[in-house]
PDB file of N, CA and C in Angstrom:
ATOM      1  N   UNK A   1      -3.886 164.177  76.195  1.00  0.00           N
ATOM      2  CA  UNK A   1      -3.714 162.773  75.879  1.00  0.00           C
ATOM      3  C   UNK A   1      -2.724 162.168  76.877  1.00  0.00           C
ATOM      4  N   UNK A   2      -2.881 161.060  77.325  1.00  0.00           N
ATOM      5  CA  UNK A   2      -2.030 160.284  78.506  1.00  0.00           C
ATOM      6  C   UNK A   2      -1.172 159.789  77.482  1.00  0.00           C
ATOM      7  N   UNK A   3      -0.159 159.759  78.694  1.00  0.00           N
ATOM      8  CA  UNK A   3       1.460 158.838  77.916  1.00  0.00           C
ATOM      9  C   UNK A   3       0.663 157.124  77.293  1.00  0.00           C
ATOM     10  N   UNK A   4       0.121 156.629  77.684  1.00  0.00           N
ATOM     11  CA  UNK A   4      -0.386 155.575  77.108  1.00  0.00           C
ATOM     12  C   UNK A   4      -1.046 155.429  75.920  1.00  0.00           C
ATOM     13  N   UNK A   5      -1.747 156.555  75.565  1.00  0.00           N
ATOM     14  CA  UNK A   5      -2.297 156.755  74.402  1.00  0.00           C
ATOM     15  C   UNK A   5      -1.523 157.365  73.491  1.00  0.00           C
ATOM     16  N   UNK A   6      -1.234 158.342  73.851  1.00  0.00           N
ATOM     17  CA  UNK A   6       0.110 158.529  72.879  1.00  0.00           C
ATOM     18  C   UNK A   6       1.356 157.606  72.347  1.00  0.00           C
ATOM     19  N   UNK A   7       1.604 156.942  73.341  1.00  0.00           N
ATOM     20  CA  UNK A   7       2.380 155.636  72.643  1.00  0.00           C
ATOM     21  C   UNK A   7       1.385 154.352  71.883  1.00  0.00           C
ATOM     22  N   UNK A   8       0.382 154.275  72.165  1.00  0.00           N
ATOM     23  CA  UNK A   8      -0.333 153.276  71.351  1.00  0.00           C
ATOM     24  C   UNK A   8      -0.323 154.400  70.348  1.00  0.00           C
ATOM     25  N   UNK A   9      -0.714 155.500  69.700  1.00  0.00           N
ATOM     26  CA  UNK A   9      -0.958 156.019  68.589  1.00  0.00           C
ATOM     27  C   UNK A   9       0.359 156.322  67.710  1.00  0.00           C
ATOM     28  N   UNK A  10       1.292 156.427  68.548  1.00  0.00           N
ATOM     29  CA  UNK A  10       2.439 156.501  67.873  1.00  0.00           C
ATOM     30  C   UNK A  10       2.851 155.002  67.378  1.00  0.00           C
ATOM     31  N   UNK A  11       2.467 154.021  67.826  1.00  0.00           N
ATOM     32  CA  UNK A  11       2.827 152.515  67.413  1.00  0.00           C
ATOM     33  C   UNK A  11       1.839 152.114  66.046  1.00  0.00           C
ATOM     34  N   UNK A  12       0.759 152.832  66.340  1.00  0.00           N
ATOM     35  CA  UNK A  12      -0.329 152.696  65.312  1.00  0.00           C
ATOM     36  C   UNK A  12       0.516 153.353  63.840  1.00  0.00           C
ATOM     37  N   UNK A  13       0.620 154.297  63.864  1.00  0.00           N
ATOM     38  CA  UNK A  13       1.546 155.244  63.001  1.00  0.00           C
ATOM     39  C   UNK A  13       2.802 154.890  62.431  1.00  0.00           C
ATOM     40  N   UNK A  14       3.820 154.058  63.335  1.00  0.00           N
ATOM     41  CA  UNK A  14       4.822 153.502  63.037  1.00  0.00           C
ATOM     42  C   UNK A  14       4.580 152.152  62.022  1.00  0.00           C
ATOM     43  N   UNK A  15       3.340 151.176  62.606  1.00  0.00           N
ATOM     44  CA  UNK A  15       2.877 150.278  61.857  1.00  0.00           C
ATOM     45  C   UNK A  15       2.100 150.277  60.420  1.00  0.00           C
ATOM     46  N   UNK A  16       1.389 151.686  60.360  1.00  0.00           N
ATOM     47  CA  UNK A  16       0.801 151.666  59.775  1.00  0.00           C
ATOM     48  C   UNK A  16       1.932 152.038  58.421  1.00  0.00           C
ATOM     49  N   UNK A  17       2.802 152.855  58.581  1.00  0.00           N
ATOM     50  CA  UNK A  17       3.742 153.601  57.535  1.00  0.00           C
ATOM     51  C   UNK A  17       4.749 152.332  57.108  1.00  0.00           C
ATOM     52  N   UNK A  18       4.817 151.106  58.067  1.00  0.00           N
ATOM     53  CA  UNK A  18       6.014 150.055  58.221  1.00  0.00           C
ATOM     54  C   UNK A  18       4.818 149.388  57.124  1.00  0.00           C
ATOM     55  N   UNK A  19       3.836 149.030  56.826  1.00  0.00           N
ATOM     56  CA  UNK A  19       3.086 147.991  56.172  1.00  0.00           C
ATOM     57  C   UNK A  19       2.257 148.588  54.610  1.00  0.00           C
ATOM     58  N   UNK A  20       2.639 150.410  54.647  1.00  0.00           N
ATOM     59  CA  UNK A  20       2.154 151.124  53.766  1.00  0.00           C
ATOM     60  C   UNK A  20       3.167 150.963  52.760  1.00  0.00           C
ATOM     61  N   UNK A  21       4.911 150.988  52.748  1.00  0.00           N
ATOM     62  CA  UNK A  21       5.856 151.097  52.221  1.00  0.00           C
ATOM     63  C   UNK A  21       6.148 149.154  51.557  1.00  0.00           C
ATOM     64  N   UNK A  22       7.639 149.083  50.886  1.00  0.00           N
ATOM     65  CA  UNK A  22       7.934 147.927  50.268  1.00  0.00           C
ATOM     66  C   UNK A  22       8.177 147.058  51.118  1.00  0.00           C
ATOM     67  N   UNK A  23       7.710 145.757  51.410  1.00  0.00           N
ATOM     68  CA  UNK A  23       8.090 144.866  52.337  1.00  0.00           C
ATOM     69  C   UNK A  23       9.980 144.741  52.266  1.00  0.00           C
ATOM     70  N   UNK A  24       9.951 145.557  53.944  1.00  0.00           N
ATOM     71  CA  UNK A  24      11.248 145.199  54.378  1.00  0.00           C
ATOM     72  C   UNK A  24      12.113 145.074  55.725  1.00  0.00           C
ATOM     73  N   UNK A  25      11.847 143.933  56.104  1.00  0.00           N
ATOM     74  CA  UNK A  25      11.880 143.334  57.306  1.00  0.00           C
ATOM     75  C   UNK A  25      12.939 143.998  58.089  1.00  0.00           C
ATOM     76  N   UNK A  26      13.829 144.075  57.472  1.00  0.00           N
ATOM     77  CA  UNK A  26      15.047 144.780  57.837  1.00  0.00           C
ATOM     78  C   UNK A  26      16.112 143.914  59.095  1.00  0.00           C
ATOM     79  N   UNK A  27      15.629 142.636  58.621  1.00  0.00           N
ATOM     80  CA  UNK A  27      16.558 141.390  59.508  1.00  0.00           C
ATOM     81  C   UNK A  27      17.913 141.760  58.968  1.00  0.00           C
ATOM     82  N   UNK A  28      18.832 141.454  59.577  1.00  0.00           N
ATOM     83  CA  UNK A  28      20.284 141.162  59.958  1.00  0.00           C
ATOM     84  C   UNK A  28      20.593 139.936  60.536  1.00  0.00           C
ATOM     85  N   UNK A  29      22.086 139.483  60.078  1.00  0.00           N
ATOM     86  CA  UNK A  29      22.427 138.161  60.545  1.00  0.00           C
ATOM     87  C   UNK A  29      22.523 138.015  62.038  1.00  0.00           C
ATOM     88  N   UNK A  30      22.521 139.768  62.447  1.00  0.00           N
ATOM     89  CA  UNK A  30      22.730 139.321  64.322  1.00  0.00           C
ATOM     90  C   UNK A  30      20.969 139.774  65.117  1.00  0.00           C
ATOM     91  N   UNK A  31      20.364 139.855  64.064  1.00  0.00           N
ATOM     92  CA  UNK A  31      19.118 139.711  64.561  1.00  0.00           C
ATOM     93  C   UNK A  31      17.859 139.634  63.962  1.00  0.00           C
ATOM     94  N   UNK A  32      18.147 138.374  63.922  1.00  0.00           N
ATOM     95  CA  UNK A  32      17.159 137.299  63.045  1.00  0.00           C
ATOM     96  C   UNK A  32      16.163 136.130  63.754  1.00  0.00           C
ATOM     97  N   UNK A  33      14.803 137.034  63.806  1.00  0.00           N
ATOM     98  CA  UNK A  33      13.869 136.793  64.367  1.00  0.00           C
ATOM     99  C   UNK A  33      13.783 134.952  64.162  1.00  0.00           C
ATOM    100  N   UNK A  34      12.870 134.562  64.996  1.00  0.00           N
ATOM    101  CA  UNK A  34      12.527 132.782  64.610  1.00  0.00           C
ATOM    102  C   UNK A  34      11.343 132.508  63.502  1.00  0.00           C
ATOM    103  N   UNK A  35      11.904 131.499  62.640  1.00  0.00           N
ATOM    104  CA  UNK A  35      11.362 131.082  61.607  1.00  0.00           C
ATOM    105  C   UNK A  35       9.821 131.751  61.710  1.00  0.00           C
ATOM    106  N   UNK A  36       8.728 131.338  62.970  1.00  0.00           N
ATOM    107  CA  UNK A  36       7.712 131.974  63.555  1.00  0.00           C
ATOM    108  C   UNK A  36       6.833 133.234  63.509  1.00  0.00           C
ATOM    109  N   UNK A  37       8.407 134.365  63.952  1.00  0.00           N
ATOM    110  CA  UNK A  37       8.095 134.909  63.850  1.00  0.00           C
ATOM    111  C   UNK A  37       8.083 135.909  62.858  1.00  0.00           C
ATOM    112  N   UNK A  38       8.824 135.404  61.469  1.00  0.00           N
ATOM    113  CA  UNK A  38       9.339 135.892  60.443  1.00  0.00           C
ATOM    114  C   UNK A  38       8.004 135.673  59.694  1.00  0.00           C
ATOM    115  N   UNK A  39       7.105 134.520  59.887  1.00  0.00           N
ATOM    116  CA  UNK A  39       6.550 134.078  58.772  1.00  0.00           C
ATOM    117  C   UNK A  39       4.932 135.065  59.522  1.00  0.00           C
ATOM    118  N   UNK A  40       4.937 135.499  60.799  1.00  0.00           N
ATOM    119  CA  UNK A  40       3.798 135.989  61.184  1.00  0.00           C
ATOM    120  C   UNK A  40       4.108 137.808  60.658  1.00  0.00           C
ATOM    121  N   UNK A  41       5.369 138.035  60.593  1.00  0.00           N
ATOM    122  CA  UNK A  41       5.893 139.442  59.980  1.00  0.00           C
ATOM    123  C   UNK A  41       5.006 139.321  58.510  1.00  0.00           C
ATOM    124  N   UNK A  42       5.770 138.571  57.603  1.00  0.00           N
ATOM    125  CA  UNK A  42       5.110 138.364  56.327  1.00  0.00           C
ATOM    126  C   UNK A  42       4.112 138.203  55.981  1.00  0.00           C
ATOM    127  N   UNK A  43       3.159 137.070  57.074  1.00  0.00           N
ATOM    128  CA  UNK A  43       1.783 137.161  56.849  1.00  0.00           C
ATOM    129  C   UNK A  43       1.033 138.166  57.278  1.00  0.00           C
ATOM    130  N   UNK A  44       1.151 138.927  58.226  1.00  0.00           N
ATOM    131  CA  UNK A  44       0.703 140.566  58.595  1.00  0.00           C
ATOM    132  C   UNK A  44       0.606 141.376  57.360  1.00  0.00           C
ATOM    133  N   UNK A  45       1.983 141.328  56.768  1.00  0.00           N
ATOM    134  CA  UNK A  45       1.996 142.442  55.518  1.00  0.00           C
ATOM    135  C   UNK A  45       1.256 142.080  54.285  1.00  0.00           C
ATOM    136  N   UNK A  46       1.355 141.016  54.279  1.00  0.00           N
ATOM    137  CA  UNK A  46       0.535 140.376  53.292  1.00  0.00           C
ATOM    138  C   UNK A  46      -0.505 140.717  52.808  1.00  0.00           C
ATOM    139  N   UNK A  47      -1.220 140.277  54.334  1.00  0.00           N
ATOM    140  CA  UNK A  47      -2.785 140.847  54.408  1.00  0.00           C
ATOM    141  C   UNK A  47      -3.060 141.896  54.440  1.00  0.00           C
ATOM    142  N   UNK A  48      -2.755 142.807  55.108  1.00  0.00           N
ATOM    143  CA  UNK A  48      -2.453 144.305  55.179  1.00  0.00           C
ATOM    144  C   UNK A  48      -2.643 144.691  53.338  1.00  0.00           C
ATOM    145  N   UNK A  49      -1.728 144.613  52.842  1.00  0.00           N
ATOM    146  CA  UNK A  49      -1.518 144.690  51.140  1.00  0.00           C
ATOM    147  C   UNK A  49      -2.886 144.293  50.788  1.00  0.00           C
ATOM    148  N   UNK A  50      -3.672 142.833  50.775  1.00  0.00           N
ATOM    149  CA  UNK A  50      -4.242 142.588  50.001  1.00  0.00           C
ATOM    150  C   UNK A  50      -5.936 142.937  50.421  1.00  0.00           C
ATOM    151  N   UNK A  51      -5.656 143.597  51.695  1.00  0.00           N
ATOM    152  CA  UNK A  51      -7.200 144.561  52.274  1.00  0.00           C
ATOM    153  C   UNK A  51      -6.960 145.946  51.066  1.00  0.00           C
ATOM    154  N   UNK A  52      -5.638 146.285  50.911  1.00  0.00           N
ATOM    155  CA  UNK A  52      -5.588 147.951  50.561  1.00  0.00           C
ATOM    156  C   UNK A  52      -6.089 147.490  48.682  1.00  0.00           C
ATOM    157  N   UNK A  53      -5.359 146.507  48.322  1.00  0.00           N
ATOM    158  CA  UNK A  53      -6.091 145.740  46.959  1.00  0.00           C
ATOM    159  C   UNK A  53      -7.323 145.739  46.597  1.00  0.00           C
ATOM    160  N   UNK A  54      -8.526 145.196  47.930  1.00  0.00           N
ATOM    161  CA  UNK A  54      -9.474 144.686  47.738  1.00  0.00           C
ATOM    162  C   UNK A  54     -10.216 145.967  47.659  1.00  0.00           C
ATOM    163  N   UNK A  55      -9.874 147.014  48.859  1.00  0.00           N
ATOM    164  CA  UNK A  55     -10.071 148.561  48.801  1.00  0.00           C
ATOM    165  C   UNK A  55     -10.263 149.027  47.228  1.00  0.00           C
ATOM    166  N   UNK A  56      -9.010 148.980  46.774  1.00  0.00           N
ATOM    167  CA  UNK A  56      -9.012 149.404  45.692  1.00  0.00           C
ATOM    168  C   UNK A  56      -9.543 149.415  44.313  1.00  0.00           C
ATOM    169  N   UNK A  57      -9.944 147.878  44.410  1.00  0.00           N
ATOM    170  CA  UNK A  57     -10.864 147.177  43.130  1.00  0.00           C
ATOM    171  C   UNK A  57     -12.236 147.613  43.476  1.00  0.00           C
ATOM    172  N   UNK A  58     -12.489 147.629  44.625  1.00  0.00           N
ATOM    173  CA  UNK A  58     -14.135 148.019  45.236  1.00  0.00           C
ATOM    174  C   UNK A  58     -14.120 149.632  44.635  1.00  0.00           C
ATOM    175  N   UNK A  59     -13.264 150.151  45.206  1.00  0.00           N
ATOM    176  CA  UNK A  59     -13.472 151.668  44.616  1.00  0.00           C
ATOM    177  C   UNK A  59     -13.172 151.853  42.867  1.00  0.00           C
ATOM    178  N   UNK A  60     -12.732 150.896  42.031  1.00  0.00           N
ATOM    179  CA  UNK A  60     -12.350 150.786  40.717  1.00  0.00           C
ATOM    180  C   UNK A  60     -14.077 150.565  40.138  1.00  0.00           C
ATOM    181  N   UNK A  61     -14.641 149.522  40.902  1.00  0.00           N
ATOM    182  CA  UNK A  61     -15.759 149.113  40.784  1.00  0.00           C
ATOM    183  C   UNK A  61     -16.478 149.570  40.289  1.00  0.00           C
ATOM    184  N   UNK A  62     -17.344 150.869  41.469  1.00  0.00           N
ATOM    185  CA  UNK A  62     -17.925 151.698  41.548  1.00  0.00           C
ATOM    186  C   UNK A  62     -18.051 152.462  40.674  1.00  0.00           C
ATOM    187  N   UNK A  63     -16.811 153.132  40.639  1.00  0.00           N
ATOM    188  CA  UNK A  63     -16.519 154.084  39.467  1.00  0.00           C
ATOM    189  C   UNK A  63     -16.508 153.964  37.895  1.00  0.00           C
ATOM    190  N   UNK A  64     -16.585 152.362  37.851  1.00  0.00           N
ATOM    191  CA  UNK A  64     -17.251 152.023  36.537  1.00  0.00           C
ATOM    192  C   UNK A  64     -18.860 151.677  36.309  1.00  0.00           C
ATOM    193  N   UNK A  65     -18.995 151.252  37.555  1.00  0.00           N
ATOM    194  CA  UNK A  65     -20.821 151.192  37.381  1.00  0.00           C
ATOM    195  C   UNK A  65     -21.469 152.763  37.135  1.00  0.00           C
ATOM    196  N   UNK A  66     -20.792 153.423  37.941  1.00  0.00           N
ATOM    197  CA  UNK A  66     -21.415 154.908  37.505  1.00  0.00           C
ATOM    198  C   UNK A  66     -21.635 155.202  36.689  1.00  0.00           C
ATOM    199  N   UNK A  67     -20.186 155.140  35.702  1.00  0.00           N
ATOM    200  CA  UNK A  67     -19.684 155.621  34.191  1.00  0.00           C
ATOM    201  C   UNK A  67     -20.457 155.128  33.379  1.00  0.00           C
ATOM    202  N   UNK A  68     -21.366 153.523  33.620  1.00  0.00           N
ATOM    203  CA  UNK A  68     -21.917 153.063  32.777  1.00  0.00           C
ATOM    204  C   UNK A  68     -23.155 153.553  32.836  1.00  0.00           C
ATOM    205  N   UNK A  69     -23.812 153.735  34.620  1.00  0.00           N
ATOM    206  CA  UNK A  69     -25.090 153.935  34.504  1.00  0.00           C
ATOM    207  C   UNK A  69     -25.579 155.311  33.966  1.00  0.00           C
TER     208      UNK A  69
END
């Protein structure tokens, strides 16, 4: 694996575990992103959350149509 890919997969990994866990930005008063980019942080996780939701009801779904059929 090239150094390039390995750092995209390691960023993949870092992101993925940063958006799996409790939203926490982890701002400080001496480094505190712009309004911008705070609100594109939040809306990332957001969505992120409410794909793993939608995941989840789909697979809740299923598993009751079975049970019934």
């Amino acid at each position: 694996m090239s150094d390039a890919s390995e750092q995209a997969e390691a960023h993949a990994q870092l992101w993925k575990s940063q958006m799996q866990g409790d939203f926490n930005p982890g701002y400080t008063r001496t480094n505190m992103p712009s309004p911008e980019a705070r609100l594109a942080n939040a809306s990332e996780y957001a969505a992120y959350q409410l794909g793993q939701i939608n995941r989840n009801i789909a697979r809740l779904v299923d598993i009751l149509e079975k049970h019934e059929g």
